[in-house]
Protein backbone atom coordinates (compact mmCIF):
# COMPACT_ATOMS: atom_id res chain seq x y z
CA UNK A 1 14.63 -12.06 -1.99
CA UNK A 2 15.25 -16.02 -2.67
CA UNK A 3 13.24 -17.37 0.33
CA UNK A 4 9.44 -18.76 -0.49
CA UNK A 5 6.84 -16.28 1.33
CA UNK A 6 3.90 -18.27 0.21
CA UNK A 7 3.01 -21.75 0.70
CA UNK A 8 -0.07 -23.14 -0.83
CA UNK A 9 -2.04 -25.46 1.31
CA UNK A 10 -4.75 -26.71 -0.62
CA UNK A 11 -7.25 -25.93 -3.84
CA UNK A 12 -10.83 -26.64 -4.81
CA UNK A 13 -11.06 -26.13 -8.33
CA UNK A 14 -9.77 -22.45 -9.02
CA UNK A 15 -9.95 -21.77 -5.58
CA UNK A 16 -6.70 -22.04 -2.99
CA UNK A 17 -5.86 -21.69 0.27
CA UNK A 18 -2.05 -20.81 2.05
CA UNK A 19 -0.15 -19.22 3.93
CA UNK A 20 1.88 -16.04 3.37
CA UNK A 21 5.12 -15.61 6.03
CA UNK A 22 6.28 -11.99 6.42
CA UNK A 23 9.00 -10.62 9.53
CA UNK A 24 6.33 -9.96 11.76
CA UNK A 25 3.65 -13.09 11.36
CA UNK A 26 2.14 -15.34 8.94
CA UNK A 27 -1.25 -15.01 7.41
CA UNK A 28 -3.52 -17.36 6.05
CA UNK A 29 -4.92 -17.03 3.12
CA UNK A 30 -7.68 -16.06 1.77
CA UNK A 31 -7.86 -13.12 4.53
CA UNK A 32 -9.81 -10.69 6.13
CA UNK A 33 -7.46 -7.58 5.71
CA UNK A 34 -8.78 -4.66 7.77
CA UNK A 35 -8.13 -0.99 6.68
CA UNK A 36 -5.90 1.39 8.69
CA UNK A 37 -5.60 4.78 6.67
CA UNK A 38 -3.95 6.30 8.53
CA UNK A 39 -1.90 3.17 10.31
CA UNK A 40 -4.65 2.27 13.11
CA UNK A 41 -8.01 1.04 12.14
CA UNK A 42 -10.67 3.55 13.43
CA UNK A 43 -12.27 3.11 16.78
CA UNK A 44 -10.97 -0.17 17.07
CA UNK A 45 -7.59 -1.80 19.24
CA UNK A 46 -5.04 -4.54 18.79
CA UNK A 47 -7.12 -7.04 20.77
CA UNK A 48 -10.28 -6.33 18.79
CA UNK A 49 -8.79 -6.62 15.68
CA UNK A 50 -7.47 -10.39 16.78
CA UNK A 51 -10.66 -10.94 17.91
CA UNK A 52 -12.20 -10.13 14.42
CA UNK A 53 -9.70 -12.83 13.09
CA UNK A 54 -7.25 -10.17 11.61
CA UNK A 55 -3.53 -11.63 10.81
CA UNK A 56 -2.47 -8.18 8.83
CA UNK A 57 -4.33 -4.71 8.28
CA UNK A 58 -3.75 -1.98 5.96
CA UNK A 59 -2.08 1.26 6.09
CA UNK A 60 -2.09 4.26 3.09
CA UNK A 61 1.09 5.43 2.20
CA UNK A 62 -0.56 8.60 0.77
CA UNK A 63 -2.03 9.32 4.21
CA UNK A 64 0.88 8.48 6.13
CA UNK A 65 3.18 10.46 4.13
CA UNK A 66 1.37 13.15 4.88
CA UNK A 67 0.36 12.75 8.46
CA UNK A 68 1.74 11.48 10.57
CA UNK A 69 4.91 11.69 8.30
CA UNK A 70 7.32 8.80 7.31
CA UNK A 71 10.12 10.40 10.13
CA UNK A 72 7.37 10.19 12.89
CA UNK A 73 6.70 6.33 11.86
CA UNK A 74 10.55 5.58 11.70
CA UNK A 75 11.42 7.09 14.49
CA UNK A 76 8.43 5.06 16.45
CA UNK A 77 10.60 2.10 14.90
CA UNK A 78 8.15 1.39 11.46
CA UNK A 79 4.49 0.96 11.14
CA UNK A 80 4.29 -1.93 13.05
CA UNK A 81 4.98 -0.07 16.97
CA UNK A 82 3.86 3.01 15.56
CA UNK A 83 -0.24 1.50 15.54
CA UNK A 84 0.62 -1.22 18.32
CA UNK A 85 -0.24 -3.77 16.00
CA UNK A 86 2.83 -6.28 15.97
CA UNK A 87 1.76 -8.47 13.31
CA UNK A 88 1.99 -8.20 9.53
CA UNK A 89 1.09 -4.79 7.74
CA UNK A 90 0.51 -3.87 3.97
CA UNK A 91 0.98 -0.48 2.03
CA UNK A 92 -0.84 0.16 -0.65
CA UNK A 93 0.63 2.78 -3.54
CA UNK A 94 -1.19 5.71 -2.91
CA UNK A 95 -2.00 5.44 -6.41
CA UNK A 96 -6.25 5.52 -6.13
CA UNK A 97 -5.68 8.45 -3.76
CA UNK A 98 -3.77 10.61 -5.78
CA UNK A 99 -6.22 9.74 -8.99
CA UNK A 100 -9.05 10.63 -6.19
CA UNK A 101 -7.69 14.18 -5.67
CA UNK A 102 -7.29 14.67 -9.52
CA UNK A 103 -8.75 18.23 -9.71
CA UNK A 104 -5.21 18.91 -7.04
CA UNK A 105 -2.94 16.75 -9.27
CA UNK A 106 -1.21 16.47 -12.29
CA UNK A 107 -0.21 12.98 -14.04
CA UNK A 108 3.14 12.60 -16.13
CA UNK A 109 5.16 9.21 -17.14
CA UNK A 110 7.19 10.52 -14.31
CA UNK A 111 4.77 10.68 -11.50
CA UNK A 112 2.44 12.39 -9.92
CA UNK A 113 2.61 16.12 -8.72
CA UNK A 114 -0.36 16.55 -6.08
CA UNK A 115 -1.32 19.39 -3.74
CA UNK A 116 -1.86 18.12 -0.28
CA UNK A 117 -5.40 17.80 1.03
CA UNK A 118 -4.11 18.61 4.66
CA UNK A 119 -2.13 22.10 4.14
CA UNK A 120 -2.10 22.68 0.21
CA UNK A 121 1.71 21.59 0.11
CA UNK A 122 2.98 20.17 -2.98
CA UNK A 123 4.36 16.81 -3.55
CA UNK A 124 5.69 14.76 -6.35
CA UNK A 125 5.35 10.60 -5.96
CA UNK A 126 6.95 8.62 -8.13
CA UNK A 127 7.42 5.20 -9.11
CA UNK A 128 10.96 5.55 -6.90
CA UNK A 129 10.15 7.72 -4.44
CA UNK A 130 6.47 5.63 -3.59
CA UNK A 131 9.01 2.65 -2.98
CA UNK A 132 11.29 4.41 -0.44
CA UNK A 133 8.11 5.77 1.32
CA UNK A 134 6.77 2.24 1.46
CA UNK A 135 10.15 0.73 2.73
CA UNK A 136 10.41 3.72 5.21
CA UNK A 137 6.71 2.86 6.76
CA UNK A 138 8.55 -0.69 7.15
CA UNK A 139 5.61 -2.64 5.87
CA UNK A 140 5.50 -6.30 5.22
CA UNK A 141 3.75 -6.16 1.96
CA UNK A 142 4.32 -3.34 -0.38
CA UNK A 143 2.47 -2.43 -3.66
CA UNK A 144 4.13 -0.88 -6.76
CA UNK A 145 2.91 2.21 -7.29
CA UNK A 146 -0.59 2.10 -10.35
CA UNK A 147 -2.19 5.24 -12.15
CA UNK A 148 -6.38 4.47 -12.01
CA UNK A 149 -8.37 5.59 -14.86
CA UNK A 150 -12.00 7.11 -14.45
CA UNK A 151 -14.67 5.20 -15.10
CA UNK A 152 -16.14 4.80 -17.73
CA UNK A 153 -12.55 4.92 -20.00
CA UNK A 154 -12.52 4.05 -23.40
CA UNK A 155 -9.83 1.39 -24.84
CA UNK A 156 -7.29 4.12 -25.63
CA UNK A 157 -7.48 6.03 -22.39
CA UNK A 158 -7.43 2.05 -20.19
CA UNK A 159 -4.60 0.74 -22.55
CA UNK A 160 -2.68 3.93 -21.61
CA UNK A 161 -3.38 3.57 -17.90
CA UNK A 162 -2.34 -0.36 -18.27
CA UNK A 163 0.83 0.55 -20.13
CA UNK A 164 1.82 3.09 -17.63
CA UNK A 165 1.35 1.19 -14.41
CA UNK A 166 3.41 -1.41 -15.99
CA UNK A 167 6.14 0.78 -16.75
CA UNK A 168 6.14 2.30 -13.29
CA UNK A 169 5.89 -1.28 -11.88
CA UNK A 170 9.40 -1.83 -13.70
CA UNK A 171 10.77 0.79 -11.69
CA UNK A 172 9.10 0.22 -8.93
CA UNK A 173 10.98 -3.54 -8.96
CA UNK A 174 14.26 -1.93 -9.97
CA UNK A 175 14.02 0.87 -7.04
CA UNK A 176 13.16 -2.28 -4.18
């Protein structure tokens, strides 16, 4: 991608303001980023959400893999129609929820093999893999996929978690 997708508008010391300009909308920033698990932030609509002052909202690609399922959301035409909300959307990794269900999951330099919370299906995500989920959902803003460490970790077992979320960011850039 060779086009600029954020402008800065102004600073106050450390502090800066802009604009970030995705296919569907731009939003200012800093910003008020609502969470959608699931696509569709609970109990709420479109119009509320505007009303709140919400440019973009989040959706989990862990939960949405799951249910409704990345064929559902593409064939609704991406994550955007699928929730109704026709402005800019962001995917996180997945990463905290699969470290969440750690008892159900096992953690590799390749991935991460998880039992489903839903049916007890299993399910490998990796680096790759998170990607073409992410581009699937047809979010604006994508994360690479991170492994979280408990807290409290020592040095060796954070280093390890730091070295390994950089080397599946690599692939995570290579695979986009």
């Amino acid at each position: 991608m060779t086009e600029k997708i954020y402008k800065k508008i102004t600073t106050d010391g450390a502090a800066r303001r802009g604009e970030v300009t995705t296919a569907h909308g731009t939003i200012q920033t800093p910003a008020f980023m609502p969470v959608g698990t699931s696509g569709a932030v609970k109990a709420l609509i479109s119009s509320d959400l505007e009303e709140c002052g919400a440019e973009i909202i989040l959706g989990n690609t862990y939960h949405l893999y799951l249910r409704p399922g990345i064929e559902v959301i593409q064939k609704m035409g991406g994550l955007a129609k699928f929730n109704g909300w026709n402005k800019p959307t962001l995917t996180d990794s997945g990463g905290f929820q699969v470290f969440s269900l750690r008892d159900i999951a096992k953690i590799t330099d390749e991935g991460v093999k998880f039992q489903s919370h839903i049916d007890g299906s299993y399910h490998m995500f990796t680096p790759e893999s998170v990607m073409e989920v992410e581009h699937a959902i047809g979010a604006d803003i994508i994360m690479a996929f991170d492994q979280c460490v408990q807290y409290p970790a020592d040095l060796k077992l954070a280093q390890h978690g730091v070295d390994r979320t950089y080397a599946w960011a690599k692939r995570c850039v290579k695979r986009h």
